[in-house]
C-alpha atoms as a PDB file:
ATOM      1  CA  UNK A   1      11.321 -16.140 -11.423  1.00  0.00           C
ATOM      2  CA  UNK A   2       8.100 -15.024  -9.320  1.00  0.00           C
ATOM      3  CA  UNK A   3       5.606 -17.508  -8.937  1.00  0.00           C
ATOM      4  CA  UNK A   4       3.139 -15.123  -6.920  1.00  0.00           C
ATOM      5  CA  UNK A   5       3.647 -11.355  -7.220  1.00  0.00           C
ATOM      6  CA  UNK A   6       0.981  -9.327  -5.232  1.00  0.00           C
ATOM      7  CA  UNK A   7       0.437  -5.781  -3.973  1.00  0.00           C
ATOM      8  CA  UNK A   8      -2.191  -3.329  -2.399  1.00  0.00           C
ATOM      9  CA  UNK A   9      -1.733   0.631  -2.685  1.00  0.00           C
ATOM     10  CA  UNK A  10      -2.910   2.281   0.986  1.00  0.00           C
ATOM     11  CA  UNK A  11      -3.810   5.631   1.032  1.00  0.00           C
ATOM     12  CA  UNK A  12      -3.617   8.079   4.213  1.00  0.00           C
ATOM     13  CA  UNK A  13      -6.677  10.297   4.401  1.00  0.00           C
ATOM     14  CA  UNK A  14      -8.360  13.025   7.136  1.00  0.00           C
ATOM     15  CA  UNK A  15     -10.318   9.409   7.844  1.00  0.00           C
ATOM     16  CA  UNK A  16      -7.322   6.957   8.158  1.00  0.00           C
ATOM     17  CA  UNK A  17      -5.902   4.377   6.033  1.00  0.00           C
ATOM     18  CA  UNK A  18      -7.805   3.642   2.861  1.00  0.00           C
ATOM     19  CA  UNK A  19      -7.454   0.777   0.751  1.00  0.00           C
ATOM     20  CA  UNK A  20      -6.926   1.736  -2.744  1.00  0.00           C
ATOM     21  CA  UNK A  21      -5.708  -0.320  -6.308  1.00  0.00           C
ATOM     22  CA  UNK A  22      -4.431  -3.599  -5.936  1.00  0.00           C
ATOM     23  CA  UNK A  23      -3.138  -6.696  -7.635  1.00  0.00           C
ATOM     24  CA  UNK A  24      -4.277 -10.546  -6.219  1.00  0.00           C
ATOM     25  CA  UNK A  25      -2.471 -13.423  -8.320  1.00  0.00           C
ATOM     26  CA  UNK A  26      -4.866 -15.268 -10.675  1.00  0.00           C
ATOM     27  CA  UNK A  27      -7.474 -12.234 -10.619  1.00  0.00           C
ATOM     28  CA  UNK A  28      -5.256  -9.478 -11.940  1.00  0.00           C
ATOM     29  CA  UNK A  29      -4.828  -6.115 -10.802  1.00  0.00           C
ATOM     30  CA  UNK A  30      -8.336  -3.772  -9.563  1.00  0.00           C
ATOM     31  CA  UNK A  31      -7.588  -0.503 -10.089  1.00  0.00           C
ATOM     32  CA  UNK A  32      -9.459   2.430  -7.896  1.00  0.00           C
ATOM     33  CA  UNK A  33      -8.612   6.193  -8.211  1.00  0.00           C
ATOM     34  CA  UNK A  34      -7.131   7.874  -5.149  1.00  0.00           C
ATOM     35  CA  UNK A  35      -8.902   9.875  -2.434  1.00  0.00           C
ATOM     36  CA  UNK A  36      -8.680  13.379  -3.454  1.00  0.00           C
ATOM     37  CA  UNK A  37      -7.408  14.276   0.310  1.00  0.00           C
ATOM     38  CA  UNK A  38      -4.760  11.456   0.610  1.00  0.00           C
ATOM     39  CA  UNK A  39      -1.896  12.821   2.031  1.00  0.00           C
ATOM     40  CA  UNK A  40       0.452   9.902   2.042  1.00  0.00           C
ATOM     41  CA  UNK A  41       0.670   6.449  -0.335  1.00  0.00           C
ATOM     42  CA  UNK A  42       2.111   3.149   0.708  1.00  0.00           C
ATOM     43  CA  UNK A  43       2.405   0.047  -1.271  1.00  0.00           C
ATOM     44  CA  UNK A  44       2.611  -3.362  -0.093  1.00  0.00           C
ATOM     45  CA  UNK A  45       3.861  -6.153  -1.786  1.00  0.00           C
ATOM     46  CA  UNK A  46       4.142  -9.907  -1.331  1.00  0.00           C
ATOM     47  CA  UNK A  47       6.996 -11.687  -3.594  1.00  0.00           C
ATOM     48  CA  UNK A  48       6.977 -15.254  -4.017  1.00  0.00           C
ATOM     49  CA  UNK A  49       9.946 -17.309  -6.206  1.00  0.00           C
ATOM     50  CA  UNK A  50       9.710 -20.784  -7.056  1.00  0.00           C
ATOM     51  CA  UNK A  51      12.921 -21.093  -5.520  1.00  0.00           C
ATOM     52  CA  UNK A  52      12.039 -20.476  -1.975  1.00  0.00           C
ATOM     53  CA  UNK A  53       8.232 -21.253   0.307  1.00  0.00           C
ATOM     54  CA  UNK A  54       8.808 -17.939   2.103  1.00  0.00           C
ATOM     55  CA  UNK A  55       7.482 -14.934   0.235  1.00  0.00           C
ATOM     56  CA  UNK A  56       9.454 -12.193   0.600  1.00  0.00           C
ATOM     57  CA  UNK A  57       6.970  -9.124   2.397  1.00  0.00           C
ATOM     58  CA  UNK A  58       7.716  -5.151   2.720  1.00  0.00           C
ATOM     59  CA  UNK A  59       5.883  -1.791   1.956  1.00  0.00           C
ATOM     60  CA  UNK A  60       7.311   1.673   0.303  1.00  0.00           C
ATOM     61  CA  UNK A  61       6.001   5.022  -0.092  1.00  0.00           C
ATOM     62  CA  UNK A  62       5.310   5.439  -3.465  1.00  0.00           C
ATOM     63  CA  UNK A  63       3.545   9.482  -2.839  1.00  0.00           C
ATOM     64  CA  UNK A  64       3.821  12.228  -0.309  1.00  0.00           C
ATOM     65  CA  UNK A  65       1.726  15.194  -0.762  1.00  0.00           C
ATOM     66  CA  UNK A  66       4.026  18.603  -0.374  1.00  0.00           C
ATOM     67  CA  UNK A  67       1.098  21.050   0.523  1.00  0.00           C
ATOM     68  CA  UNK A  68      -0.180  18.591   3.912  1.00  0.00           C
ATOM     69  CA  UNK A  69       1.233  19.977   7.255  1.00  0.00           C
ATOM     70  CA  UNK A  70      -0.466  16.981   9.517  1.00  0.00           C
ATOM     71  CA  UNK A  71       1.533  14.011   7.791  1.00  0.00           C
ATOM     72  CA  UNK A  72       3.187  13.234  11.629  1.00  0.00           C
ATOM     73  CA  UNK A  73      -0.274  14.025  13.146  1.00  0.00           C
ATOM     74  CA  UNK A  74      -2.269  11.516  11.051  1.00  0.00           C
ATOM     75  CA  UNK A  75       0.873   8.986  10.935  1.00  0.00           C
ATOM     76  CA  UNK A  76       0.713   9.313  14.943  1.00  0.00           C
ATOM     77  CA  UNK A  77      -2.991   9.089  15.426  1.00  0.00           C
ATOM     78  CA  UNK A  78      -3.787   6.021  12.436  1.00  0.00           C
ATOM     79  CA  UNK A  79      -0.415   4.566  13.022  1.00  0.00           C
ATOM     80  CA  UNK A  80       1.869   3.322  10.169  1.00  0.00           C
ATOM     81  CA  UNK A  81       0.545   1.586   6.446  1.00  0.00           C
ATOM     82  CA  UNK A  82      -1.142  -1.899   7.187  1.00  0.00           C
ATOM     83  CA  UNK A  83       0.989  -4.695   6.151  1.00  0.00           C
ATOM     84  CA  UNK A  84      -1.737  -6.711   4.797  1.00  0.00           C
ATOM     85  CA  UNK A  85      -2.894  -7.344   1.057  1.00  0.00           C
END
């Protein structure tokens, strides 16, 4: 069973990597609406069992927008998602 379950949605934009919703145990989750121009959506996510001190740590992308053409531009000028709560 988790003992600490955590995430934050990042959201690739024209501007770079914007933070969006997110979830912070003891505080619950904040939810904030996407940017209109995202073009790509990552979440990352911090797993913690009671069975183990290491939390388990990875992001996903969760959205991909099929009408962007610069996806590899932006990727290669902002660099990949953070991997950071």
């Amino acid at each position: 069973m988790a003992i600490r379950k955590e995430w934050t949605e990042w959201h690739l934009t024209p501007r770079g990597w914007e933070r969006g919703a997110s979830r912070v145990q003891g505080q619950g989750n904040t939810w904030v609406e996407e940017p209109t121009d995202r073009v790509l959506s990552f979440v990352y996510q911090e797993l913690q069992g009671d069975d183990s001190p290491e939390a388990k740590k990875w992001g996903e992308e969760t959205w991909r927008s099929k009408k962007a053409q610069n996806i590899d531009d932006l990727l290669k000028q902002y660099g990949p998602a953070p991997e950071k709560l």
